[in-house]
Protein backbone atom coordinates (compact mmCIF):
# COMPACT_ATOMS: atom_id res chain seq x y z
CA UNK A 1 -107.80 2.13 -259.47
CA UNK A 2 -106.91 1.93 -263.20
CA UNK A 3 -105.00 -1.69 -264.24
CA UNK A 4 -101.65 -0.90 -265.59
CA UNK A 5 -102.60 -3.74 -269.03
CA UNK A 6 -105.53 -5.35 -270.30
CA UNK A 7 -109.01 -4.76 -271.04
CA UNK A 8 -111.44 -2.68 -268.36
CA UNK A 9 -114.52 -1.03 -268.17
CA UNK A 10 -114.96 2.09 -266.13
CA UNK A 11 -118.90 1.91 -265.72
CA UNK A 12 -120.96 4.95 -264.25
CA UNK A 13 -118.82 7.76 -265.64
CA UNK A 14 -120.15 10.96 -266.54
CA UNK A 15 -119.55 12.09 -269.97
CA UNK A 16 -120.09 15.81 -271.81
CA UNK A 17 -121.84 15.91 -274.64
CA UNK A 18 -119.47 18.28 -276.18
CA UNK A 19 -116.29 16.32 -275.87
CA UNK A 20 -118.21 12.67 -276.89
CA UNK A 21 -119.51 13.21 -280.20
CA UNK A 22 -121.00 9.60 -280.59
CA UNK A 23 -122.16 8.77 -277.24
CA UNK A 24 -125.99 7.79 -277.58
CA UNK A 25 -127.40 9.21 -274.16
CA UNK A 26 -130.13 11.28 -272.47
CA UNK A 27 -127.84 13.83 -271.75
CA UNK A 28 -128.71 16.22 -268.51
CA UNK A 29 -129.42 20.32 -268.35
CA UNK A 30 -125.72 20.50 -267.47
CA UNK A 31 -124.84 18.25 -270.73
CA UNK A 32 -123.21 15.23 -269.08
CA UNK A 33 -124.79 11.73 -269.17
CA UNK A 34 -123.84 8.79 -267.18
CA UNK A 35 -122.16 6.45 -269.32
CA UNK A 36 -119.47 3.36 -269.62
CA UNK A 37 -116.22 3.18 -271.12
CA UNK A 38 -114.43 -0.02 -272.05
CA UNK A 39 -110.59 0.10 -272.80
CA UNK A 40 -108.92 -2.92 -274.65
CA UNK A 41 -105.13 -2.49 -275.85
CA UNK A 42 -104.99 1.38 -275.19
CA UNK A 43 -107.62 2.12 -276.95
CA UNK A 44 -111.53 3.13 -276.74
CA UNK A 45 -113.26 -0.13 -277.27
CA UNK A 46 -116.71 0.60 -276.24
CA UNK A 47 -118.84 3.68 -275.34
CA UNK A 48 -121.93 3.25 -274.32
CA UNK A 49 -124.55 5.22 -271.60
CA UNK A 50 -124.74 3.66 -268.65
CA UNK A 51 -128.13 1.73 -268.26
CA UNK A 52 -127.71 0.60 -271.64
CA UNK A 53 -124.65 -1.03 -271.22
CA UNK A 54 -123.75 -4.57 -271.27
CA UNK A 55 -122.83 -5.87 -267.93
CA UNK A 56 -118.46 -6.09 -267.57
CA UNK A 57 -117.43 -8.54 -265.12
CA UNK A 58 -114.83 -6.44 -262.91
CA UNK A 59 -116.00 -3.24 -263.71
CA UNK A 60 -115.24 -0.22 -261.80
CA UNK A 61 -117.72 1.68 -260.87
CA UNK A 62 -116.80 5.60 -260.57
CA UNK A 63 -119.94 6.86 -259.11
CA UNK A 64 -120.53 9.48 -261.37
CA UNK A 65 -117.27 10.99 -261.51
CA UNK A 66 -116.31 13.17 -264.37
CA UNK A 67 -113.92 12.03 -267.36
CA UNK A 68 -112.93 14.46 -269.82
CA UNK A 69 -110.14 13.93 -273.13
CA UNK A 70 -106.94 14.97 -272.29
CA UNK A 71 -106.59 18.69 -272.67
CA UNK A 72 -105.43 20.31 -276.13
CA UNK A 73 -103.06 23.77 -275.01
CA UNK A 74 -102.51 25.91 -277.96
CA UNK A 75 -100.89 28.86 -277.01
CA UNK A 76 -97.66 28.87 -274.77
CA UNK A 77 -94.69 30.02 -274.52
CA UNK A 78 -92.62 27.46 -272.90
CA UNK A 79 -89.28 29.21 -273.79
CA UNK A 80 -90.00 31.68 -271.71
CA UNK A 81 -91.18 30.00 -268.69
CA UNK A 82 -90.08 29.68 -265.58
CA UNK A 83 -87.23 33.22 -265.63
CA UNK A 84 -89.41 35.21 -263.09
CA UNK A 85 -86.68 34.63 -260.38
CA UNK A 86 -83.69 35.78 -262.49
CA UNK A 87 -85.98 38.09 -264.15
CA UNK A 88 -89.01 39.45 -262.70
CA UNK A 89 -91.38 41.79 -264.63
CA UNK A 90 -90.88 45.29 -262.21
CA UNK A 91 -94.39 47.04 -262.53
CA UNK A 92 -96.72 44.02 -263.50
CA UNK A 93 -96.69 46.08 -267.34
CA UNK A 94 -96.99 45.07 -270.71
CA UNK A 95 -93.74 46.97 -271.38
CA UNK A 96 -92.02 46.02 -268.17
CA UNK A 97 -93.10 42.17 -269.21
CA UNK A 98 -91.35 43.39 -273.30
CA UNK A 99 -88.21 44.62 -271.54
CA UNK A 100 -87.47 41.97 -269.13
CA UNK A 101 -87.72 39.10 -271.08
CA UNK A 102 -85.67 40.73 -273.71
CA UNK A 103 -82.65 41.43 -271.49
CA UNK A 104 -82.92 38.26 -270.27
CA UNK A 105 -83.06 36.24 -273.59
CA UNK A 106 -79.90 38.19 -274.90
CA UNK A 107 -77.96 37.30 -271.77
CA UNK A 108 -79.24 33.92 -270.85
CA UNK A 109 -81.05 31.63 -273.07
CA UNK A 110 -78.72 29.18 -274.12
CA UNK A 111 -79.60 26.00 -275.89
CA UNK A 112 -79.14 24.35 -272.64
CA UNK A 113 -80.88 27.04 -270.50
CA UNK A 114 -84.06 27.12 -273.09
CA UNK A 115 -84.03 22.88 -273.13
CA UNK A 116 -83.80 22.93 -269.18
CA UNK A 117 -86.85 25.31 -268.76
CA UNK A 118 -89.33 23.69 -271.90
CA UNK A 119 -88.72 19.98 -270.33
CA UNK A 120 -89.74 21.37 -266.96
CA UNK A 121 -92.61 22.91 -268.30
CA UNK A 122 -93.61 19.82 -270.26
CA UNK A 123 -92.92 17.29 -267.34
CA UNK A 124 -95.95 19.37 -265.51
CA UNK A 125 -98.31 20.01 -267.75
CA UNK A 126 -98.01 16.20 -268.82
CA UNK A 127 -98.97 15.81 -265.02
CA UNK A 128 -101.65 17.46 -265.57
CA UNK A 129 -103.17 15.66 -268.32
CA UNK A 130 -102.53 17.94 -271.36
CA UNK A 131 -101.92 15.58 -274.44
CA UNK A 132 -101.32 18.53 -277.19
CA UNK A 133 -99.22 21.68 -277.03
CA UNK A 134 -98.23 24.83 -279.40
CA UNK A 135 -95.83 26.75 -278.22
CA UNK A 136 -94.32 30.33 -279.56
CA UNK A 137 -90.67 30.73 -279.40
CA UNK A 138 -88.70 34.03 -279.71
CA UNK A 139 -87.10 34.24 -283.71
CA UNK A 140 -85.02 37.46 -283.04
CA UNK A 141 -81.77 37.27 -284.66
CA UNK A 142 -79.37 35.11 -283.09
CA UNK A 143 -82.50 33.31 -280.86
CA UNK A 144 -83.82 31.46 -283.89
CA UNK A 145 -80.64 29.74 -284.35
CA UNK A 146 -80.70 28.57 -280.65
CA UNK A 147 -84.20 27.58 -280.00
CA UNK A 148 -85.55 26.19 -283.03
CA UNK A 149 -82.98 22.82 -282.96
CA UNK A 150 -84.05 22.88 -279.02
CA UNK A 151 -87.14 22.64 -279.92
CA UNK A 152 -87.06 20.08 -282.78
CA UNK A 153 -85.10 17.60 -279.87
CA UNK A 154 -87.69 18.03 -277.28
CA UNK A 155 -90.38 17.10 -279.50
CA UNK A 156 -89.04 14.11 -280.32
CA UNK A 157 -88.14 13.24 -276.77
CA UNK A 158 -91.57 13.77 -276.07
CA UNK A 159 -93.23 12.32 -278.92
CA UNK A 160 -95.95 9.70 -277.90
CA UNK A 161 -96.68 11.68 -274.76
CA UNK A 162 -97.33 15.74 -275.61
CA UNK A 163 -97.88 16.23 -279.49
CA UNK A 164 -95.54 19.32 -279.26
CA UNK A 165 -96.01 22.11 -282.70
CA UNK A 166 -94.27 25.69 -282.20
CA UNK A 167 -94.79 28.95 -284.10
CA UNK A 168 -91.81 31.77 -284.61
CA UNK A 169 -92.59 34.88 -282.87
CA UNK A 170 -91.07 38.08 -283.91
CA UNK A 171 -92.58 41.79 -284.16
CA UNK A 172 -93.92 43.05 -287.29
CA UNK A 173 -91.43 44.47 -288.23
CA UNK A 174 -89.05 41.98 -288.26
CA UNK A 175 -90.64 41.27 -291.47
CA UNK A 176 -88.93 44.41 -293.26
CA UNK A 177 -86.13 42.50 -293.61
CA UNK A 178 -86.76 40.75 -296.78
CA UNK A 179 -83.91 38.20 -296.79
CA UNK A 180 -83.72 37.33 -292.98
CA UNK A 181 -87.58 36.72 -292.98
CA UNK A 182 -87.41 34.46 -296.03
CA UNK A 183 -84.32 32.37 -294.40
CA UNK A 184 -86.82 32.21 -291.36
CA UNK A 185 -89.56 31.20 -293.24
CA UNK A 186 -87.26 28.33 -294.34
CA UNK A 187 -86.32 27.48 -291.33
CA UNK A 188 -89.75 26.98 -289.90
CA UNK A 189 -90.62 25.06 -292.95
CA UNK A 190 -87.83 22.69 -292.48
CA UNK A 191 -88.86 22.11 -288.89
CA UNK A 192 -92.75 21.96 -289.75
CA UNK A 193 -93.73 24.38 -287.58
CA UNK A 194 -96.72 27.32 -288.21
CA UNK A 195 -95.16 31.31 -289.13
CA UNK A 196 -95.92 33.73 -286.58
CA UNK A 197 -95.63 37.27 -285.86
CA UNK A 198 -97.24 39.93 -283.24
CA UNK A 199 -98.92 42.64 -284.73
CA UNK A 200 -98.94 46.45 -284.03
CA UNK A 201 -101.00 49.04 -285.86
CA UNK A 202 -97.74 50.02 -287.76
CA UNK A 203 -98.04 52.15 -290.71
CA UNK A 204 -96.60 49.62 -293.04
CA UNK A 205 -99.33 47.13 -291.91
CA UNK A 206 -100.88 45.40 -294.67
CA UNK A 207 -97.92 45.51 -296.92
CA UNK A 208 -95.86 43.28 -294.28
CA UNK A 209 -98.93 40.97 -293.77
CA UNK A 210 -98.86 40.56 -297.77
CA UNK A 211 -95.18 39.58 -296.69
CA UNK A 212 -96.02 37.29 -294.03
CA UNK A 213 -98.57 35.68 -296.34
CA UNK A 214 -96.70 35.33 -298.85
CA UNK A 215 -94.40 33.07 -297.21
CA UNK A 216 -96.75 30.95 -295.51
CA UNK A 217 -98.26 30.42 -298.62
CA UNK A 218 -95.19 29.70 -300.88
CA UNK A 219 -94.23 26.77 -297.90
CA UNK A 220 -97.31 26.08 -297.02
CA UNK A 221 -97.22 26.90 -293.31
CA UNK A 222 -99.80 27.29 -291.24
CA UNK A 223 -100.27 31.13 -289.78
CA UNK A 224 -100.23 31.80 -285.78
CA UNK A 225 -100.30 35.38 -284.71
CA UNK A 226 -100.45 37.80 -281.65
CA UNK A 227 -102.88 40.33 -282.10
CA UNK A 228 -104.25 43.64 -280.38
CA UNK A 229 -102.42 42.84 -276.81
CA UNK A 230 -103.30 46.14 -276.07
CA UNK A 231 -106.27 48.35 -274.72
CA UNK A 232 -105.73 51.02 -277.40
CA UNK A 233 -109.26 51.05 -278.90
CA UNK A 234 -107.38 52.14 -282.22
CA UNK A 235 -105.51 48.72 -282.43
CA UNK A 236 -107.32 47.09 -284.68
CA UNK A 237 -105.34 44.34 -286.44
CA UNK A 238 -107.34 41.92 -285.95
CA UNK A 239 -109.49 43.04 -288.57
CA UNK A 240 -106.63 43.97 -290.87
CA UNK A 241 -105.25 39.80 -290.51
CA UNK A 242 -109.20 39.08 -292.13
CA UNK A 243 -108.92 41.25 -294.76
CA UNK A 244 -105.23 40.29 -295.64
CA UNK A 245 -106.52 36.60 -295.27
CA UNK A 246 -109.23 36.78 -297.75
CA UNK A 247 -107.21 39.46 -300.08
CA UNK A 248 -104.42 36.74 -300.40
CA UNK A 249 -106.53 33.49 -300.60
CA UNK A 250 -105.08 31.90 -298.25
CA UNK A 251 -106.36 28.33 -297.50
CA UNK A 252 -104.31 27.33 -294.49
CA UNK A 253 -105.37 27.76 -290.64
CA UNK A 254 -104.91 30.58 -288.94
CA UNK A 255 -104.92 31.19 -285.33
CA UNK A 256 -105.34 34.49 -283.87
CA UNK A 257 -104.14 35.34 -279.77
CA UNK A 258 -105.13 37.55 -277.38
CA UNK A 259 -107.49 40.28 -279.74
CA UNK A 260 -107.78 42.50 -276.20
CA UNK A 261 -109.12 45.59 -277.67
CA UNK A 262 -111.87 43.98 -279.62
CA UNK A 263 -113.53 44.40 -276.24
CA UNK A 264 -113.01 48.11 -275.89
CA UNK A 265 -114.53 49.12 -279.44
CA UNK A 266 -117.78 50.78 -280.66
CA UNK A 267 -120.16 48.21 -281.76
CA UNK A 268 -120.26 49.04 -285.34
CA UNK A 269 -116.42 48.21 -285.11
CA UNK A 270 -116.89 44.89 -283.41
CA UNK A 271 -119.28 43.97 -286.05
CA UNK A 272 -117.62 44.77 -288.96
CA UNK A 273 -114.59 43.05 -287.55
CA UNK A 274 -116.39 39.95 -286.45
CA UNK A 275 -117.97 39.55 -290.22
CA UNK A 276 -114.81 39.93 -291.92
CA UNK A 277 -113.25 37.11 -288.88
CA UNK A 278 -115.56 34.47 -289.70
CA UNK A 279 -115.42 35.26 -293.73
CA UNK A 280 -111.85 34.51 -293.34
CA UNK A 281 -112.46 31.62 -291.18
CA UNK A 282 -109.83 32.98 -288.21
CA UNK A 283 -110.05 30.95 -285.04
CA UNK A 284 -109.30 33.10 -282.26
CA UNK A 285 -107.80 32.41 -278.74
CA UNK A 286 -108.33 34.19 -275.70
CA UNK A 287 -105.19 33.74 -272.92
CA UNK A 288 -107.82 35.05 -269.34
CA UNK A 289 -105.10 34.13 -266.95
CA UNK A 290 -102.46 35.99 -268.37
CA UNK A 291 -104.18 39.40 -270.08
CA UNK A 292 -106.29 39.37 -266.32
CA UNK A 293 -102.59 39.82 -265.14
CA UNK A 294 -101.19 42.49 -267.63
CA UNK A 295 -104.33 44.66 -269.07
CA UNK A 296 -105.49 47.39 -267.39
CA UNK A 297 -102.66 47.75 -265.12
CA UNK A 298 -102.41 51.08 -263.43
CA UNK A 299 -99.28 53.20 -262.33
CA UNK A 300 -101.48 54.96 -260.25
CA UNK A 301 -102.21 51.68 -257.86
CA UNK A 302 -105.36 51.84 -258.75
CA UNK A 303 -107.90 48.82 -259.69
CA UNK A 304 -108.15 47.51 -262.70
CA UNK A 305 -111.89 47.92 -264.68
CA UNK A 306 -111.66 45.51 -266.99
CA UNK A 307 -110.67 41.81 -267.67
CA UNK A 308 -108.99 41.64 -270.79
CA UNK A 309 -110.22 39.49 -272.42
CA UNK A 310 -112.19 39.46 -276.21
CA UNK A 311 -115.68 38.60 -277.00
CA UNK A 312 -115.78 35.14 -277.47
CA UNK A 313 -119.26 34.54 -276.89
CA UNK A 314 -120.15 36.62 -279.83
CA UNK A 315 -117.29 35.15 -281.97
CA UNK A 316 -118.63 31.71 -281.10
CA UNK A 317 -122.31 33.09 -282.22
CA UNK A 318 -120.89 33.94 -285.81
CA UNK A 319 -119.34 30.18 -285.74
CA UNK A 320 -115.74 31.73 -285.11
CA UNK A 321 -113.80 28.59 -283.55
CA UNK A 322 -112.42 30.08 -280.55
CA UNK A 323 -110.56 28.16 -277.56
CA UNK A 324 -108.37 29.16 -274.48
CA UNK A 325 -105.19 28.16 -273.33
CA UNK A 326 -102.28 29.23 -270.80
CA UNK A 327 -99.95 31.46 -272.51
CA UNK A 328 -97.36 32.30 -270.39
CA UNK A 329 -95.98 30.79 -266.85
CA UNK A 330 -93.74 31.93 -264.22
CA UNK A 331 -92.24 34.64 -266.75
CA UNK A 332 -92.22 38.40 -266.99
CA UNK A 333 -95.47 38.07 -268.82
CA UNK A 334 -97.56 36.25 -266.13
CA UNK A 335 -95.93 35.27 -262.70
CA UNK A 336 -98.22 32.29 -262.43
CA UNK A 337 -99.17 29.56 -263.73
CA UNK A 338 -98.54 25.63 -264.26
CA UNK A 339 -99.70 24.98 -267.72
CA UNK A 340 -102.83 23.50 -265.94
CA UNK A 341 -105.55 23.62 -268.66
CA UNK A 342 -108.28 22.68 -265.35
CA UNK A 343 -106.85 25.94 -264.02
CA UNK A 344 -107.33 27.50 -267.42
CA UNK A 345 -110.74 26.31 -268.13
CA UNK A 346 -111.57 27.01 -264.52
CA UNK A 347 -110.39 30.99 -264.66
CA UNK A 348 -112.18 31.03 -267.93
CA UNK A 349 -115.21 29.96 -266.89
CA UNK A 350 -115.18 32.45 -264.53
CA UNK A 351 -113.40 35.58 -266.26
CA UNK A 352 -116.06 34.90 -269.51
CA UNK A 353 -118.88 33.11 -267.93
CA UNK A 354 -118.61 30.04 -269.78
CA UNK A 355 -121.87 28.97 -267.32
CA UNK A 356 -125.50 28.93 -267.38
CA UNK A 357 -125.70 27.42 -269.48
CA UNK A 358 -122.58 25.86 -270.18
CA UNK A 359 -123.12 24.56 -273.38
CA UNK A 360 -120.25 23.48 -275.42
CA UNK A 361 -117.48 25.58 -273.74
CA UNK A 362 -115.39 22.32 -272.46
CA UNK A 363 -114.53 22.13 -276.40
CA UNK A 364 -112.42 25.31 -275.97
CA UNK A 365 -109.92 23.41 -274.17
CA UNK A 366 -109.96 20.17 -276.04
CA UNK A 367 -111.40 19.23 -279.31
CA UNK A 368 -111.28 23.01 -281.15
CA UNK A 369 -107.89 23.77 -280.39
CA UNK A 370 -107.36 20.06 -281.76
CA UNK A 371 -108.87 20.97 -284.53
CA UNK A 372 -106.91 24.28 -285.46
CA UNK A 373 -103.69 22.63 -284.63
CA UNK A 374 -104.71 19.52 -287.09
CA UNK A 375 -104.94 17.03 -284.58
CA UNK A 376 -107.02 13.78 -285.37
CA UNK A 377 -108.65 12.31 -282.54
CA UNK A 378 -107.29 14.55 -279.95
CA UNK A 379 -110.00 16.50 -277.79
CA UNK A 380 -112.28 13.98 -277.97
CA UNK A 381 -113.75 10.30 -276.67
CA UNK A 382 -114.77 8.00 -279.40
CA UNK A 383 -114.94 4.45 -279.90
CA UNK A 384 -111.51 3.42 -281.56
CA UNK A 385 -109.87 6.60 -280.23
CA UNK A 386 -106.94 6.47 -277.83
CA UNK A 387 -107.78 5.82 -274.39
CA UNK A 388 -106.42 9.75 -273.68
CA UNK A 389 -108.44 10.66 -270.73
CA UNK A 390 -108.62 12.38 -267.13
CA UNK A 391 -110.53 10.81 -264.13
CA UNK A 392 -111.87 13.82 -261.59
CA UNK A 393 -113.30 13.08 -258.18
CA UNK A 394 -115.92 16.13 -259.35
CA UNK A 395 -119.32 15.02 -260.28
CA UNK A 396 -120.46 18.00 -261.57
CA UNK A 397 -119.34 21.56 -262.56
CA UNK A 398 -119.52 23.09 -259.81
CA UNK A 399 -117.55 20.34 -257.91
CA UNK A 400 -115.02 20.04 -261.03
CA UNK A 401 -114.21 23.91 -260.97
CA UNK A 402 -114.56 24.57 -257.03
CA UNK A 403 -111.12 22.60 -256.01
CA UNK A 404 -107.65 22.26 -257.88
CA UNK A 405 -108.47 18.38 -258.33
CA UNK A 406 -104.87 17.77 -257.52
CA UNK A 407 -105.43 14.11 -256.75
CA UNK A 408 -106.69 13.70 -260.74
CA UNK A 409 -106.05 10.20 -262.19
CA UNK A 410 -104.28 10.76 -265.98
CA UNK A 411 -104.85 8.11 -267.97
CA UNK A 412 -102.33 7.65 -271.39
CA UNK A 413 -103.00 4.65 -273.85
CA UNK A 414 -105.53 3.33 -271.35
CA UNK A 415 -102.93 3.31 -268.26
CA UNK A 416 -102.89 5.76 -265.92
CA UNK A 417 -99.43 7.51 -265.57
CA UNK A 418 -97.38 8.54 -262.59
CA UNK A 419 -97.84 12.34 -261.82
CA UNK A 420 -95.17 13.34 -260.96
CA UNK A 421 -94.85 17.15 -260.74
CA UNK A 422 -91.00 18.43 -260.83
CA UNK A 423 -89.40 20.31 -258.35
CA UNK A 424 -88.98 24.23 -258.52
CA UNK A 425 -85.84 23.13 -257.10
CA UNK A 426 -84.43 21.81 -260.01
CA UNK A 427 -84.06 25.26 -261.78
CA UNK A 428 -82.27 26.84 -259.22
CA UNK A 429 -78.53 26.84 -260.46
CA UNK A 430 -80.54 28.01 -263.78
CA UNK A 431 -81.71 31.77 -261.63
CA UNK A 432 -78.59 32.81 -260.00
């Protein structure tokens, strides 16, 4: 359907609103219009709605079908993906998710085993259509050493096809140790990557978020933290990353994951929280799939009550750029998973009721996580822009979300690629 060179127009498209910021259209209660796009040379020549559009000899018409950017993913973990057969998480826990993946990264995760796994992970969701990806890797002492230069040779092997960034990830209190810390700092620097840590309502707190600040400040790193992955209505570190934030000036992007407990606080909690989020101009990440899969998990075998997820809706309200994204897959952490972002964008719409109306959600999976992660152009369709884009058969949301859309057409520099998912198979000697 899509030439392989040339110029094209795909006529009769439907657009969102949201993801085509210059797209002059009467626009629908849904937010789509029907509109045409015209690709010369890889890149977005024309945009225009459809029955304003100069006639293109050749075009092909799409019916209405839905075309979206290519999908932005900005929280993973692809060093972690794909142990659950060598390493399943025992109880479905939080803790039995910690203690798994730990035993298995000291025995296992050699520079070959880590490369294996992330160019697995890569190969699908590249399939899938997603153009952008941060992922966290484990920094525990000797794991940096290991999975940093991994990571630093996959993105250049896939440079030009996923714009791949990474963020340490280490415990709070990894950050007690002055001297190791700073070398890490370094090393992150050296690699251009963003300085992360997980946070727990640690006595010490603020004084090692000074630390962690300090650092990203004096190399001018970008901050990327786990926060609150917990249903302890006393977690509340969230709040305490905002008020080291503003405290410490700090000018660079931050990215906040996960925030569960938000959602379990008294109101005049949320609030104040929420105020001092936005002051500090936090964006904030929710991960539905994977917190659906861990919070609220009971010993007992009884059913969960709540979703686990944080209050983007009233984050969004207060101008808080917030966005969703996979997280884990196939791991201790969540024993699912592709690195789909349609999968992700589908469970979110359903977990947070991105719907009725729908509004600008489709940005949480595109252009604001492109814009957190410093991405130019990515997350969005726009005359001159990169002809980055995914062809559904769905014409509308509810035929977009009701079906995996397997058969979706990817579409890279204006040619559509071969997607080709890889074989489970191909781990196997990796799990015995």
């Amino acid at each position: 359907m899509i030439p392989t060179s040339g110029s094209y127009c795909l006529a009769n498209v439907r657009l969102h609103r949201s993801l085509t910021p210059g797209l002059a259209a009467a626009f629908d209660s849904d937010g789509f219009a029907l509109a045409n796009i015209t690709i010369t040379n890889g890149k977005i020549a024309d945009l225009a709605a459809h029955d304003q559009a100069e006639a293109h000899p050749g075009a092909i018409d799409l019916a209405g079908r839905i075309v979206m950017p290519c999908f932005v993913d900005c929280h993973t973990h692809i060093d972690k993906g794909h142990i659950w057969p060598r390493k399943p998480n025992p109880d479905g826990t939080f803790m039995g998710a910690l203690n798994a993946t730990g035993a298995d990264r000291t025995t296992r995760w050699s520079a070959e085993d880590v490369a294996r796994r992330m160019d697995f992970s890569l190969r699908s969701a590249y399939a899938h259509g997603t153009k952008a990806m941060r992922t966290h890797l484990d920094s525990v002492p000797p794991q940096e050493e290991i999975s940093w230069p991994v990571f630093e040779t996959m993105r250049e092997k896939w440079r030009g096809r996923i714009e791949l960034q990474a963020a340490c990830l280490l415990g709070i209190e990894g950050v007690r140790d002055k001297a190791w810390f700073e070398r890490l700092a370094k090393r992150v620097a050296a690699a251009k990557g963003m300085l992360g840590v997980v946070t727990y309502m640690v006595p010490d707190l603020e004084e090692l978020l000074d630390k962690v600040f300090a650092q990203a400040i004096e190399h001018g790193l970008d901050l990327d933290f786990h926060a609150d992955e917990t249903d302890d209505v006393a977690a509340i570190s969230l709040k305490k990353i905002a008020e080291a934030s503003l405290w410490n000036g700090f000018e660079g992007n931050i990215l906040v994951g996960h925030c569960c407990s938000l959602a379990r606080q008294p109101d005049l909690e949320v609030l104040d929280t929420l105020d001092k989020v936005a002051k500090a101009r936090l964006a904030v990440v929710s991960l539905p799939m994977c917190n659906l899969y861990l919070q609220d998990r009971r010993s007992d075998h009884t059913t969960p009550r709540w979703r686990g997820v944080t209050l983007l809706h009233e984050m969004k309200a207060r101008g808080i750029k917030v966005a969703v994204a996979s997280d884990n897959t196939r791991d201790p952490f969540y024993a699912y998973g592709d690195l789909d972002m349609l999968e992700v964008y589908r469970m979110a719409t359903r977990i947070l009721h991105f719907d009725h109306p729908v509004g600008d959600w489709p940005k949480a999976v595109a252009a604001t996580p492109a814009e957190v992660m410093r991405l130019d152009g990515a997350g969005t369709l726009a005359v001159g822009g990169s002809a980055d884009f995914i062809v559904f058969r769905g014409r509308s949301w509810t035929e977009l979300l009701s079906r995996p859309e397997s058969d979706r057409i990817v579409v890279r520099d204006g040619r559509a690629i071969e997607r080709q998912l890889p074989d489970y198979a191909e781990l196997d000697e990796l799990m015995v």
